[in-house]
C-alpha atoms as a PDB file:
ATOM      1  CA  UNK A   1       0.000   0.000   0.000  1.00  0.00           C
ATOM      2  CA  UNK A   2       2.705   2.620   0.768  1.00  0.00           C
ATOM      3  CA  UNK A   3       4.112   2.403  -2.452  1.00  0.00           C
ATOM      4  CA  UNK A   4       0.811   2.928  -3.725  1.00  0.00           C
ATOM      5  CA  UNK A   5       0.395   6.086  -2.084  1.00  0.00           C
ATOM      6  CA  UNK A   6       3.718   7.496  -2.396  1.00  0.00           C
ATOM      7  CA  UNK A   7       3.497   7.415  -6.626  1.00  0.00           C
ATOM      8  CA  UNK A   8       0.875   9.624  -6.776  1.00  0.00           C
ATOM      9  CA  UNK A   9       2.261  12.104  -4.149  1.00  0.00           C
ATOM     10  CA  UNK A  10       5.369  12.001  -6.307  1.00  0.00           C
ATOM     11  CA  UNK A  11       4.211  12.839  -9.294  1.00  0.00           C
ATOM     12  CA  UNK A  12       1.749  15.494  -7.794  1.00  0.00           C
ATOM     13  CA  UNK A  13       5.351  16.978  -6.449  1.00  0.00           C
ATOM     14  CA  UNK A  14       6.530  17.249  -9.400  1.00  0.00           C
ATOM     15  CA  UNK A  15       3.070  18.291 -10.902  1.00  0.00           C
ATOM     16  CA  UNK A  16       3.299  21.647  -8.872  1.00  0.00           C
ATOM     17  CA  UNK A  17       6.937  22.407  -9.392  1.00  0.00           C
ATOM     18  CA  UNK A  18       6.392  21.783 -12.958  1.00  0.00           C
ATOM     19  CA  UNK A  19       3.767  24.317 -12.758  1.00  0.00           C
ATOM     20  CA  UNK A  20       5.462  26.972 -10.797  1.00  0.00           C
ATOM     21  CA  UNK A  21       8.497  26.603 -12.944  1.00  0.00           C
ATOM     22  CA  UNK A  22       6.151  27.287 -15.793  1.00  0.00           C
ATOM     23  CA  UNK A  23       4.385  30.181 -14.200  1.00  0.00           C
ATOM     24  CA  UNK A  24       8.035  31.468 -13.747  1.00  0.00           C
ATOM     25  CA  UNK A  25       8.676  31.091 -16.783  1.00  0.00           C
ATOM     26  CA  UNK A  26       5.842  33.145 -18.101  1.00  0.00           C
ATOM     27  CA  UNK A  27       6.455  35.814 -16.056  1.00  0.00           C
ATOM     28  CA  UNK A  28      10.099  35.912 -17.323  1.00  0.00           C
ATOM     29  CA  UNK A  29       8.574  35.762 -20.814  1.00  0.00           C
ATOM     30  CA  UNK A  30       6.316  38.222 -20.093  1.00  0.00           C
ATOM     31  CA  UNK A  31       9.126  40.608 -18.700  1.00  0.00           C
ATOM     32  CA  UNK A  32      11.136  40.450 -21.389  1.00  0.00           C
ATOM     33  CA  UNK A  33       8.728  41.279 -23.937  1.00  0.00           C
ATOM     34  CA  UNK A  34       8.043  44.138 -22.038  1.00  0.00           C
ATOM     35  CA  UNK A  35      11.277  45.599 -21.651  1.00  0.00           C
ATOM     36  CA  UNK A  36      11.742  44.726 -25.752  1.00  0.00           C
ATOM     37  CA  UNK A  37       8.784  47.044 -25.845  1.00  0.00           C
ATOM     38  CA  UNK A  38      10.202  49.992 -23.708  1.00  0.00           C
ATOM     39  CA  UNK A  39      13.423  49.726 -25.289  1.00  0.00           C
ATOM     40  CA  UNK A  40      11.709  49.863 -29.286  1.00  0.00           C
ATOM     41  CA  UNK A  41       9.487  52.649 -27.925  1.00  0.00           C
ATOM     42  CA  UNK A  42      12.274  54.190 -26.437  1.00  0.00           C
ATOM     43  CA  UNK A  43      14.147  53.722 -30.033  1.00  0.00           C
ATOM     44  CA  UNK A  44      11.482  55.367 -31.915  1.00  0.00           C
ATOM     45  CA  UNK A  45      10.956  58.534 -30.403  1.00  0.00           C
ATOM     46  CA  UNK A  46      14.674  58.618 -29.832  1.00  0.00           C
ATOM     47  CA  UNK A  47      14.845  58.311 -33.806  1.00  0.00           C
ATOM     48  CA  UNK A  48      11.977  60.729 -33.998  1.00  0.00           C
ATOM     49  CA  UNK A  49      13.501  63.617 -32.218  1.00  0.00           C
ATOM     50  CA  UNK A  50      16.832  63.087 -34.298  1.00  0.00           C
ATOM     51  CA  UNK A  51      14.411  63.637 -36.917  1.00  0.00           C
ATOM     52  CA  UNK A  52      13.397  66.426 -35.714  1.00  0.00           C
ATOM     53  CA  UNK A  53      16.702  68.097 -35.044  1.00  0.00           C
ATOM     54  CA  UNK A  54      17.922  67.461 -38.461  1.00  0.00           C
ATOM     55  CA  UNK A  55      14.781  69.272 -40.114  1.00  0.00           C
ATOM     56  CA  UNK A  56      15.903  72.697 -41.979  1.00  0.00           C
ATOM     57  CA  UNK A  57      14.003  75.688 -43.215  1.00  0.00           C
ATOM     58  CA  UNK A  58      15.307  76.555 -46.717  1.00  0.00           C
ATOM     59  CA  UNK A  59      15.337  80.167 -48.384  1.00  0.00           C
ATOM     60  CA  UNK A  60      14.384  81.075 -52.347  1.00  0.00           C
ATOM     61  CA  UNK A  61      17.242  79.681 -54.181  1.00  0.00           C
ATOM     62  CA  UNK A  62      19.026  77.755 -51.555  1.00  0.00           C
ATOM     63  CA  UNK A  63      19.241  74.201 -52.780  1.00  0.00           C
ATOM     64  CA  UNK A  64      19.083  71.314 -50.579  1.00  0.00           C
ATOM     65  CA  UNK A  65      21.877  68.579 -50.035  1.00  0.00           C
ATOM     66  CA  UNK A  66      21.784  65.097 -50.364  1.00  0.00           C
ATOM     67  CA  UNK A  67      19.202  63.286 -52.146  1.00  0.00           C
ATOM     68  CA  UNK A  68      17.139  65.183 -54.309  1.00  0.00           C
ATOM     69  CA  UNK A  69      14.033  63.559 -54.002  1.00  0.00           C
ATOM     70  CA  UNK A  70      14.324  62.619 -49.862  1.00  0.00           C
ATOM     71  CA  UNK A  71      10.643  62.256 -48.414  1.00  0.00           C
ATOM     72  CA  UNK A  72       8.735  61.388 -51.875  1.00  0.00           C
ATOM     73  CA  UNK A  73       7.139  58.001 -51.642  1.00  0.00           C
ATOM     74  CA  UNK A  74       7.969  55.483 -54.887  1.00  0.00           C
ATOM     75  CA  UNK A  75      10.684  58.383 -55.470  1.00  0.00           C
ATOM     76  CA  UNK A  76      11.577  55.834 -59.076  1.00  0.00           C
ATOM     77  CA  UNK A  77       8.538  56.954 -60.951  1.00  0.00           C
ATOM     78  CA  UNK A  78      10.465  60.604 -60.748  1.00  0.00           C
ATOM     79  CA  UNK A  79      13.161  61.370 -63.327  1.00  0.00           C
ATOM     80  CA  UNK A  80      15.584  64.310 -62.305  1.00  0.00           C
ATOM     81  CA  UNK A  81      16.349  66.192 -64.540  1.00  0.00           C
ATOM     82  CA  UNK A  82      17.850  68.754 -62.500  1.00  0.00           C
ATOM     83  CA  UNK A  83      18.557  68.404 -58.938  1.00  0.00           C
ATOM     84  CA  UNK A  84      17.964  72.048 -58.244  1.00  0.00           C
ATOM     85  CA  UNK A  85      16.571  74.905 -60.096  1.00  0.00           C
ATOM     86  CA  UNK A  86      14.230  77.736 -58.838  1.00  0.00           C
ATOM     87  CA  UNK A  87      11.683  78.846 -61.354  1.00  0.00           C
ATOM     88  CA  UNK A  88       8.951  81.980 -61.094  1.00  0.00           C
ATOM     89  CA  UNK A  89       5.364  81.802 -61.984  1.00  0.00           C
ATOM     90  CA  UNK A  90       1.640  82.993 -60.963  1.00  0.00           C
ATOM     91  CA  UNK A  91      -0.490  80.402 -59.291  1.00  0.00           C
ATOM     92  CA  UNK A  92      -3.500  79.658 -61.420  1.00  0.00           C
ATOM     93  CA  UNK A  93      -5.169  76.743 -58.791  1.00  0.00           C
ATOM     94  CA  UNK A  94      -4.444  74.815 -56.089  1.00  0.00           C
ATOM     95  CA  UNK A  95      -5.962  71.727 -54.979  1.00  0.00           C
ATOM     96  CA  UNK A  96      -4.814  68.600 -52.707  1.00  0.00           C
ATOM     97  CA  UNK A  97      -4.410  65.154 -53.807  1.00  0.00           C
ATOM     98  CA  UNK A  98      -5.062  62.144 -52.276  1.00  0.00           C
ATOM     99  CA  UNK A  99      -1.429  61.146 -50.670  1.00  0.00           C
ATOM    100  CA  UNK A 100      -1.641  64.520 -49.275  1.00  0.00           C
ATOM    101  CA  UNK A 101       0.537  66.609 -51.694  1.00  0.00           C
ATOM    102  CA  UNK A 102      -0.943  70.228 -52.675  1.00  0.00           C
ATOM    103  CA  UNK A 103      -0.581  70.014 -56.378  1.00  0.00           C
ATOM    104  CA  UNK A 104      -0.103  73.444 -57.525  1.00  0.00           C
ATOM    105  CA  UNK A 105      -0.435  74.558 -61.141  1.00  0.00           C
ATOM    106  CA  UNK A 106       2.154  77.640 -62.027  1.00  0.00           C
ATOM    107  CA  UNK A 107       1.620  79.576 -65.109  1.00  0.00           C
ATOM    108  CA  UNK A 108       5.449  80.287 -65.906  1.00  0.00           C
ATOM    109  CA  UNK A 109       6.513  82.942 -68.332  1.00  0.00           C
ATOM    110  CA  UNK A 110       9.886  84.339 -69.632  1.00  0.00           C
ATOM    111  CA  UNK A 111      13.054  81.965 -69.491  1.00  0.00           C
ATOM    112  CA  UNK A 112      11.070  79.975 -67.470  1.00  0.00           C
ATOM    113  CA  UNK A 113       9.229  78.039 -70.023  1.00  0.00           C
ATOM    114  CA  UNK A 114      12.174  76.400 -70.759  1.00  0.00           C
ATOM    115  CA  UNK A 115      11.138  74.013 -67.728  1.00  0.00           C
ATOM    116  CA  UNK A 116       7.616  72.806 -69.622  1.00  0.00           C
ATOM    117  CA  UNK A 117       7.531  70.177 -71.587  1.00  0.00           C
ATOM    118  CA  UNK A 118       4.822  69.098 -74.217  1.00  0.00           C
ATOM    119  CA  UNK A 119       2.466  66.919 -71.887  1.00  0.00           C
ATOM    120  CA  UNK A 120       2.072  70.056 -69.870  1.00  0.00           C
ATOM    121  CA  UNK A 121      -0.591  71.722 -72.120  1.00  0.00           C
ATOM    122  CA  UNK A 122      -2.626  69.037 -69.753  1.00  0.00           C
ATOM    123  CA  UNK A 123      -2.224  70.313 -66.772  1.00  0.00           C
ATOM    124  CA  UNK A 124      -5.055  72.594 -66.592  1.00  0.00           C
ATOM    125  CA  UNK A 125      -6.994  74.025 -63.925  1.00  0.00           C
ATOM    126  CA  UNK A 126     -10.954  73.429 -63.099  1.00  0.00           C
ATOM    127  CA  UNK A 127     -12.093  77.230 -63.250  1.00  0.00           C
ATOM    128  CA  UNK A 128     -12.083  79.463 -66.245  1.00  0.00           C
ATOM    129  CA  UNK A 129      -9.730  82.387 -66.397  1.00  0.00           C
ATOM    130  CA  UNK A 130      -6.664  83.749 -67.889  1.00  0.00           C
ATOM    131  CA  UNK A 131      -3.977  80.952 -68.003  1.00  0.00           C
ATOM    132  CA  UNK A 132      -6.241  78.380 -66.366  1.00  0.00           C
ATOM    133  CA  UNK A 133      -5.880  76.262 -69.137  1.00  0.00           C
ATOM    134  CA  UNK A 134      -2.212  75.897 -69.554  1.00  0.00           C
ATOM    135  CA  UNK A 135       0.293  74.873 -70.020  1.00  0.00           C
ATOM    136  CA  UNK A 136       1.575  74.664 -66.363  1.00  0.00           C
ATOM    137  CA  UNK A 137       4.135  73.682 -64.497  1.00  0.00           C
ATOM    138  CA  UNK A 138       2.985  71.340 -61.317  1.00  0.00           C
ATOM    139  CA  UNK A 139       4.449  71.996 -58.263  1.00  0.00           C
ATOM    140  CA  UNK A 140       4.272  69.780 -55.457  1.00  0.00           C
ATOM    141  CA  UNK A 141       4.357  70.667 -51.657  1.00  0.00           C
ATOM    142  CA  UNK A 142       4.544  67.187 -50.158  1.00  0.00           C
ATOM    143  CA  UNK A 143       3.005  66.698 -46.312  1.00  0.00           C
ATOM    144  CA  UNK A 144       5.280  67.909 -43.241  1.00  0.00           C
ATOM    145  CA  UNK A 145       4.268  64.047 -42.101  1.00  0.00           C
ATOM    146  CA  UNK A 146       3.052  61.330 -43.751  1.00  0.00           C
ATOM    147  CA  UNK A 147      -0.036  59.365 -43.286  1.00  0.00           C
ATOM    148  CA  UNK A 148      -1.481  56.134 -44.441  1.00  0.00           C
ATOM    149  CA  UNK A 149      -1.153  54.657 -46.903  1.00  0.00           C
ATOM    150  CA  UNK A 150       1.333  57.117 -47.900  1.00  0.00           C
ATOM    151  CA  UNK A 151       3.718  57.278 -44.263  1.00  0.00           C
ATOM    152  CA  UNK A 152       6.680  57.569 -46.439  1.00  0.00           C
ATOM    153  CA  UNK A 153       5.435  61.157 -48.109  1.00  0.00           C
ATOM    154  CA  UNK A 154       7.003  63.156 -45.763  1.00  0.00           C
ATOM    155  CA  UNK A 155       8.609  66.590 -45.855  1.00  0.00           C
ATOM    156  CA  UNK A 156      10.229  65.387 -42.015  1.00  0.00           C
ATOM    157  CA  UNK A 157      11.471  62.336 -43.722  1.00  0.00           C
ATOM    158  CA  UNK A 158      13.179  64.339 -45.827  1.00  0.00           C
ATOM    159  CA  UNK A 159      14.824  66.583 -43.671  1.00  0.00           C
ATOM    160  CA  UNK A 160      13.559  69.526 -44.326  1.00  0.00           C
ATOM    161  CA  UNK A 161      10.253  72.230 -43.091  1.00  0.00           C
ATOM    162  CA  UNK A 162       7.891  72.248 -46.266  1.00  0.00           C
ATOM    163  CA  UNK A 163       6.608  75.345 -47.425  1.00  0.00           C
ATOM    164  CA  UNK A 164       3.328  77.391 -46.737  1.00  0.00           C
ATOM    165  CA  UNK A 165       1.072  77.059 -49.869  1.00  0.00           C
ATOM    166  CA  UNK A 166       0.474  79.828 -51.652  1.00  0.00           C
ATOM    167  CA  UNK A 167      -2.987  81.571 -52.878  1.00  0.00           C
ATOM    168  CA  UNK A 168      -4.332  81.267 -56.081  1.00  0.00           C
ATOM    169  CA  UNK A 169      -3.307  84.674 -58.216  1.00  0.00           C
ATOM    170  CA  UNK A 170       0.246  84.365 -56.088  1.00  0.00           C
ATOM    171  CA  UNK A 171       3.292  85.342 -58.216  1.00  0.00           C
ATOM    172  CA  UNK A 172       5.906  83.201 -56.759  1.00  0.00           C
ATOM    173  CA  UNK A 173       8.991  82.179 -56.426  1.00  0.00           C
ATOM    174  CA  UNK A 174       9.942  77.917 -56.219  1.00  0.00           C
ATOM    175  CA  UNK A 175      13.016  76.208 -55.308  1.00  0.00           C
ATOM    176  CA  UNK A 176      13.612  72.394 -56.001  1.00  0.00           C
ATOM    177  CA  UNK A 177      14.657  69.382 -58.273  1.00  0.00           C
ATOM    178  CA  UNK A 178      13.058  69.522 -61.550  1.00  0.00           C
ATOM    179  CA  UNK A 179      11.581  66.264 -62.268  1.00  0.00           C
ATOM    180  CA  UNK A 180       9.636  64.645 -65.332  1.00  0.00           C
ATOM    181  CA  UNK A 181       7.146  62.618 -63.848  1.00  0.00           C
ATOM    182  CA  UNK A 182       6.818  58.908 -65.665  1.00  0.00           C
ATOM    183  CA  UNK A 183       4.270  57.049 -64.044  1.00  0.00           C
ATOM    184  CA  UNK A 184       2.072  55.616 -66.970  1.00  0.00           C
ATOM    185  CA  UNK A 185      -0.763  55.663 -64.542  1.00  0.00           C
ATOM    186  CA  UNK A 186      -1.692  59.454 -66.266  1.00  0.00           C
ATOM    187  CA  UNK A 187      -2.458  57.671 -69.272  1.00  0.00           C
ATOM    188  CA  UNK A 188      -5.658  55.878 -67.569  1.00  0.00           C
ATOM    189  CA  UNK A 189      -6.115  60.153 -66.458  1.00  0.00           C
ATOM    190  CA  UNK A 190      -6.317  61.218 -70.352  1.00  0.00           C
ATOM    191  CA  UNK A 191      -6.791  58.022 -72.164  1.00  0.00           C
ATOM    192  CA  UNK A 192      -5.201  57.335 -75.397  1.00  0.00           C
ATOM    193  CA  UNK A 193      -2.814  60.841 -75.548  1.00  0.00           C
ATOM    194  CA  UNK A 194       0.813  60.347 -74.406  1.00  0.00           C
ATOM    195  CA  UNK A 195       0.738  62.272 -71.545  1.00  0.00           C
ATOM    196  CA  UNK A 196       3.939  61.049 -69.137  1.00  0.00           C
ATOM    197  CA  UNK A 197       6.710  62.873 -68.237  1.00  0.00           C
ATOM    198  CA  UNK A 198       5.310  65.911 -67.751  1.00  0.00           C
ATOM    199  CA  UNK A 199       7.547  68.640 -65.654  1.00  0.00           C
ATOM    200  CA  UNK A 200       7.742  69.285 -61.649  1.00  0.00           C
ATOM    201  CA  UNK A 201       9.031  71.076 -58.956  1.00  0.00           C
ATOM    202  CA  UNK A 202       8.894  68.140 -57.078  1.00  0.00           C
ATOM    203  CA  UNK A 203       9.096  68.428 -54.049  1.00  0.00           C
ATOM    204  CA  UNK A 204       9.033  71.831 -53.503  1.00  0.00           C
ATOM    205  CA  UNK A 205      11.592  73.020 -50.834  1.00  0.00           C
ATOM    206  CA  UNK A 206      10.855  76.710 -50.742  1.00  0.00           C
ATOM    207  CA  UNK A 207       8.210  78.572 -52.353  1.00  0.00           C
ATOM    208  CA  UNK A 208       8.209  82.797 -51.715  1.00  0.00           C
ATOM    209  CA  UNK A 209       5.828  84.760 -52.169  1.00  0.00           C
ATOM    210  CA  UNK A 210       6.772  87.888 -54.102  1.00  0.00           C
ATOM    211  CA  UNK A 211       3.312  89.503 -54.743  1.00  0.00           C
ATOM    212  CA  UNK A 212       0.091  88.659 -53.861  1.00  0.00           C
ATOM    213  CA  UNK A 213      -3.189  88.313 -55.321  1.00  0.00           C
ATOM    214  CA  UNK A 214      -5.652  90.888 -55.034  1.00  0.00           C
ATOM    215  CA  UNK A 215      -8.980  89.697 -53.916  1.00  0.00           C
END
Protein backbone atom coordinates (compact mmCIF):
# COMPACT_ATOMS: atom_id res chain seq x y z
CA UNK A 1 0.00 0.00 0.00
CA UNK A 2 2.71 2.62 0.77
CA UNK A 3 4.11 2.40 -2.45
CA UNK A 4 0.81 2.93 -3.72
CA UNK A 5 0.39 6.09 -2.08
CA UNK A 6 3.72 7.50 -2.40
CA UNK A 7 3.50 7.41 -6.63
CA UNK A 8 0.88 9.62 -6.78
CA UNK A 9 2.26 12.10 -4.15
CA UNK A 10 5.37 12.00 -6.31
CA UNK A 11 4.21 12.84 -9.29
CA UNK A 12 1.75 15.49 -7.79
CA UNK A 13 5.35 16.98 -6.45
CA UNK A 14 6.53 17.25 -9.40
CA UNK A 15 3.07 18.29 -10.90
CA UNK A 16 3.30 21.65 -8.87
CA UNK A 17 6.94 22.41 -9.39
CA UNK A 18 6.39 21.78 -12.96
CA UNK A 19 3.77 24.32 -12.76
CA UNK A 20 5.46 26.97 -10.80
CA UNK A 21 8.50 26.60 -12.94
CA UNK A 22 6.15 27.29 -15.79
CA UNK A 23 4.38 30.18 -14.20
CA UNK A 24 8.04 31.47 -13.75
CA UNK A 25 8.68 31.09 -16.78
CA UNK A 26 5.84 33.14 -18.10
CA UNK A 27 6.45 35.81 -16.06
CA UNK A 28 10.10 35.91 -17.32
CA UNK A 29 8.57 35.76 -20.81
CA UNK A 30 6.32 38.22 -20.09
CA UNK A 31 9.13 40.61 -18.70
CA UNK A 32 11.14 40.45 -21.39
CA UNK A 33 8.73 41.28 -23.94
CA UNK A 34 8.04 44.14 -22.04
CA UNK A 35 11.28 45.60 -21.65
CA UNK A 36 11.74 44.73 -25.75
CA UNK A 37 8.78 47.04 -25.85
CA UNK A 38 10.20 49.99 -23.71
CA UNK A 39 13.42 49.73 -25.29
CA UNK A 40 11.71 49.86 -29.29
CA UNK A 41 9.49 52.65 -27.92
CA UNK A 42 12.27 54.19 -26.44
CA UNK A 43 14.15 53.72 -30.03
CA UNK A 44 11.48 55.37 -31.91
CA UNK A 45 10.96 58.53 -30.40
CA UNK A 46 14.67 58.62 -29.83
CA UNK A 47 14.85 58.31 -33.81
CA UNK A 48 11.98 60.73 -34.00
CA UNK A 49 13.50 63.62 -32.22
CA UNK A 50 16.83 63.09 -34.30
CA UNK A 51 14.41 63.64 -36.92
CA UNK A 52 13.40 66.43 -35.71
CA UNK A 53 16.70 68.10 -35.04
CA UNK A 54 17.92 67.46 -38.46
CA UNK A 55 14.78 69.27 -40.11
CA UNK A 56 15.90 72.70 -41.98
CA UNK A 57 14.00 75.69 -43.21
CA UNK A 58 15.31 76.56 -46.72
CA UNK A 59 15.34 80.17 -48.38
CA UNK A 60 14.38 81.07 -52.35
CA UNK A 61 17.24 79.68 -54.18
CA UNK A 62 19.03 77.75 -51.56
CA UNK A 63 19.24 74.20 -52.78
CA UNK A 64 19.08 71.31 -50.58
CA UNK A 65 21.88 68.58 -50.03
CA UNK A 66 21.78 65.10 -50.36
CA UNK A 67 19.20 63.29 -52.15
CA UNK A 68 17.14 65.18 -54.31
CA UNK A 69 14.03 63.56 -54.00
CA UNK A 70 14.32 62.62 -49.86
CA UNK A 71 10.64 62.26 -48.41
CA UNK A 72 8.73 61.39 -51.87
CA UNK A 73 7.14 58.00 -51.64
CA UNK A 74 7.97 55.48 -54.89
CA UNK A 75 10.68 58.38 -55.47
CA UNK A 76 11.58 55.83 -59.08
CA UNK A 77 8.54 56.95 -60.95
CA UNK A 78 10.47 60.60 -60.75
CA UNK A 79 13.16 61.37 -63.33
CA UNK A 80 15.58 64.31 -62.31
CA UNK A 81 16.35 66.19 -64.54
CA UNK A 82 17.85 68.75 -62.50
CA UNK A 83 18.56 68.40 -58.94
CA UNK A 84 17.96 72.05 -58.24
CA UNK A 85 16.57 74.90 -60.10
CA UNK A 86 14.23 77.74 -58.84
CA UNK A 87 11.68 78.85 -61.35
CA UNK A 88 8.95 81.98 -61.09
CA UNK A 89 5.36 81.80 -61.98
CA UNK A 90 1.64 82.99 -60.96
CA UNK A 91 -0.49 80.40 -59.29
CA UNK A 92 -3.50 79.66 -61.42
CA UNK A 93 -5.17 76.74 -58.79
CA UNK A 94 -4.44 74.81 -56.09
CA UNK A 95 -5.96 71.73 -54.98
CA UNK A 96 -4.81 68.60 -52.71
CA UNK A 97 -4.41 65.15 -53.81
CA UNK A 98 -5.06 62.14 -52.28
CA UNK A 99 -1.43 61.15 -50.67
CA UNK A 100 -1.64 64.52 -49.27
CA UNK A 101 0.54 66.61 -51.69
CA UNK A 102 -0.94 70.23 -52.68
CA UNK A 103 -0.58 70.01 -56.38
CA UNK A 104 -0.10 73.44 -57.53
CA UNK A 105 -0.43 74.56 -61.14
CA UNK A 106 2.15 77.64 -62.03
CA UNK A 107 1.62 79.58 -65.11
CA UNK A 108 5.45 80.29 -65.91
CA UNK A 109 6.51 82.94 -68.33
CA UNK A 110 9.89 84.34 -69.63
CA UNK A 111 13.05 81.96 -69.49
CA UNK A 112 11.07 79.98 -67.47
CA UNK A 113 9.23 78.04 -70.02
CA UNK A 114 12.17 76.40 -70.76
CA UNK A 115 11.14 74.01 -67.73
CA UNK A 116 7.62 72.81 -69.62
CA UNK A 117 7.53 70.18 -71.59
CA UNK A 118 4.82 69.10 -74.22
CA UNK A 119 2.47 66.92 -71.89
CA UNK A 120 2.07 70.06 -69.87
CA UNK A 121 -0.59 71.72 -72.12
CA UNK A 122 -2.63 69.04 -69.75
CA UNK A 123 -2.22 70.31 -66.77
CA UNK A 124 -5.06 72.59 -66.59
CA UNK A 125 -6.99 74.02 -63.92
CA UNK A 126 -10.95 73.43 -63.10
CA UNK A 127 -12.09 77.23 -63.25
CA UNK A 128 -12.08 79.46 -66.24
CA UNK A 129 -9.73 82.39 -66.40
CA UNK A 130 -6.66 83.75 -67.89
CA UNK A 131 -3.98 80.95 -68.00
CA UNK A 132 -6.24 78.38 -66.37
CA UNK A 133 -5.88 76.26 -69.14
CA UNK A 134 -2.21 75.90 -69.55
CA UNK A 135 0.29 74.87 -70.02
CA UNK A 136 1.57 74.66 -66.36
CA UNK A 137 4.13 73.68 -64.50
CA UNK A 138 2.98 71.34 -61.32
CA UNK A 139 4.45 72.00 -58.26
CA UNK A 140 4.27 69.78 -55.46
CA UNK A 141 4.36 70.67 -51.66
CA UNK A 142 4.54 67.19 -50.16
CA UNK A 143 3.01 66.70 -46.31
CA UNK A 144 5.28 67.91 -43.24
CA UNK A 145 4.27 64.05 -42.10
CA UNK A 146 3.05 61.33 -43.75
CA UNK A 147 -0.04 59.37 -43.29
CA UNK A 148 -1.48 56.13 -44.44
CA UNK A 149 -1.15 54.66 -46.90
CA UNK A 150 1.33 57.12 -47.90
CA UNK A 151 3.72 57.28 -44.26
CA UNK A 152 6.68 57.57 -46.44
CA UNK A 153 5.43 61.16 -48.11
CA UNK A 154 7.00 63.16 -45.76
CA UNK A 155 8.61 66.59 -45.86
CA UNK A 156 10.23 65.39 -42.01
CA UNK A 157 11.47 62.34 -43.72
CA UNK A 158 13.18 64.34 -45.83
CA UNK A 159 14.82 66.58 -43.67
CA UNK A 160 13.56 69.53 -44.33
CA UNK A 161 10.25 72.23 -43.09
CA UNK A 162 7.89 72.25 -46.27
CA UNK A 163 6.61 75.34 -47.42
CA UNK A 164 3.33 77.39 -46.74
CA UNK A 165 1.07 77.06 -49.87
CA UNK A 166 0.47 79.83 -51.65
CA UNK A 167 -2.99 81.57 -52.88
CA UNK A 168 -4.33 81.27 -56.08
CA UNK A 169 -3.31 84.67 -58.22
CA UNK A 170 0.25 84.37 -56.09
CA UNK A 171 3.29 85.34 -58.22
CA UNK A 172 5.91 83.20 -56.76
CA UNK A 173 8.99 82.18 -56.43
CA UNK A 174 9.94 77.92 -56.22
CA UNK A 175 13.02 76.21 -55.31
CA UNK A 176 13.61 72.39 -56.00
CA UNK A 177 14.66 69.38 -58.27
CA UNK A 178 13.06 69.52 -61.55
CA UNK A 179 11.58 66.26 -62.27
CA UNK A 180 9.64 64.64 -65.33
CA UNK A 181 7.15 62.62 -63.85
CA UNK A 182 6.82 58.91 -65.66
CA UNK A 183 4.27 57.05 -64.04
CA UNK A 184 2.07 55.62 -66.97
CA UNK A 185 -0.76 55.66 -64.54
CA UNK A 186 -1.69 59.45 -66.27
CA UNK A 187 -2.46 57.67 -69.27
CA UNK A 188 -5.66 55.88 -67.57
CA UNK A 189 -6.11 60.15 -66.46
CA UNK A 190 -6.32 61.22 -70.35
CA UNK A 191 -6.79 58.02 -72.16
CA UNK A 192 -5.20 57.33 -75.40
CA UNK A 193 -2.81 60.84 -75.55
CA UNK A 194 0.81 60.35 -74.41
CA UNK A 195 0.74 62.27 -71.54
CA UNK A 196 3.94 61.05 -69.14
CA UNK A 197 6.71 62.87 -68.24
CA UNK A 198 5.31 65.91 -67.75
CA UNK A 199 7.55 68.64 -65.65
CA UNK A 200 7.74 69.29 -61.65
CA UNK A 201 9.03 71.08 -58.96
CA UNK A 202 8.89 68.14 -57.08
CA UNK A 203 9.10 68.43 -54.05
CA UNK A 204 9.03 71.83 -53.50
CA UNK A 205 11.59 73.02 -50.83
CA UNK A 206 10.85 76.71 -50.74
CA UNK A 207 8.21 78.57 -52.35
CA UNK A 208 8.21 82.80 -51.72
CA UNK A 209 5.83 84.76 -52.17
CA UNK A 210 6.77 87.89 -54.10
CA UNK A 211 3.31 89.50 -54.74
CA UNK A 212 0.09 88.66 -53.86
CA UNK A 213 -3.19 88.31 -55.32
CA UNK A 214 -5.65 90.89 -55.03
CA UNK A 215 -8.98 89.70 -53.92
Amino acid sequence: MPRFIALPSLTYARLVSGQRRARRGSQVAAAVVALALVLAAGLALGGCAARAKDIDRYQAHQCKPGNALAGVYIPSRLHVVKRCVTVRGVVDCVRTEPDGDVHIELHVFGRFRRYLRPADRFQRCPQPGSGARGPHLVVEIIPQNGALPFPDNSASVGGFVTPRTPAVGDQVTVTGPWVLDTNALHDLVFFGQNVKNWSEIHPAWNVTVLHRARH
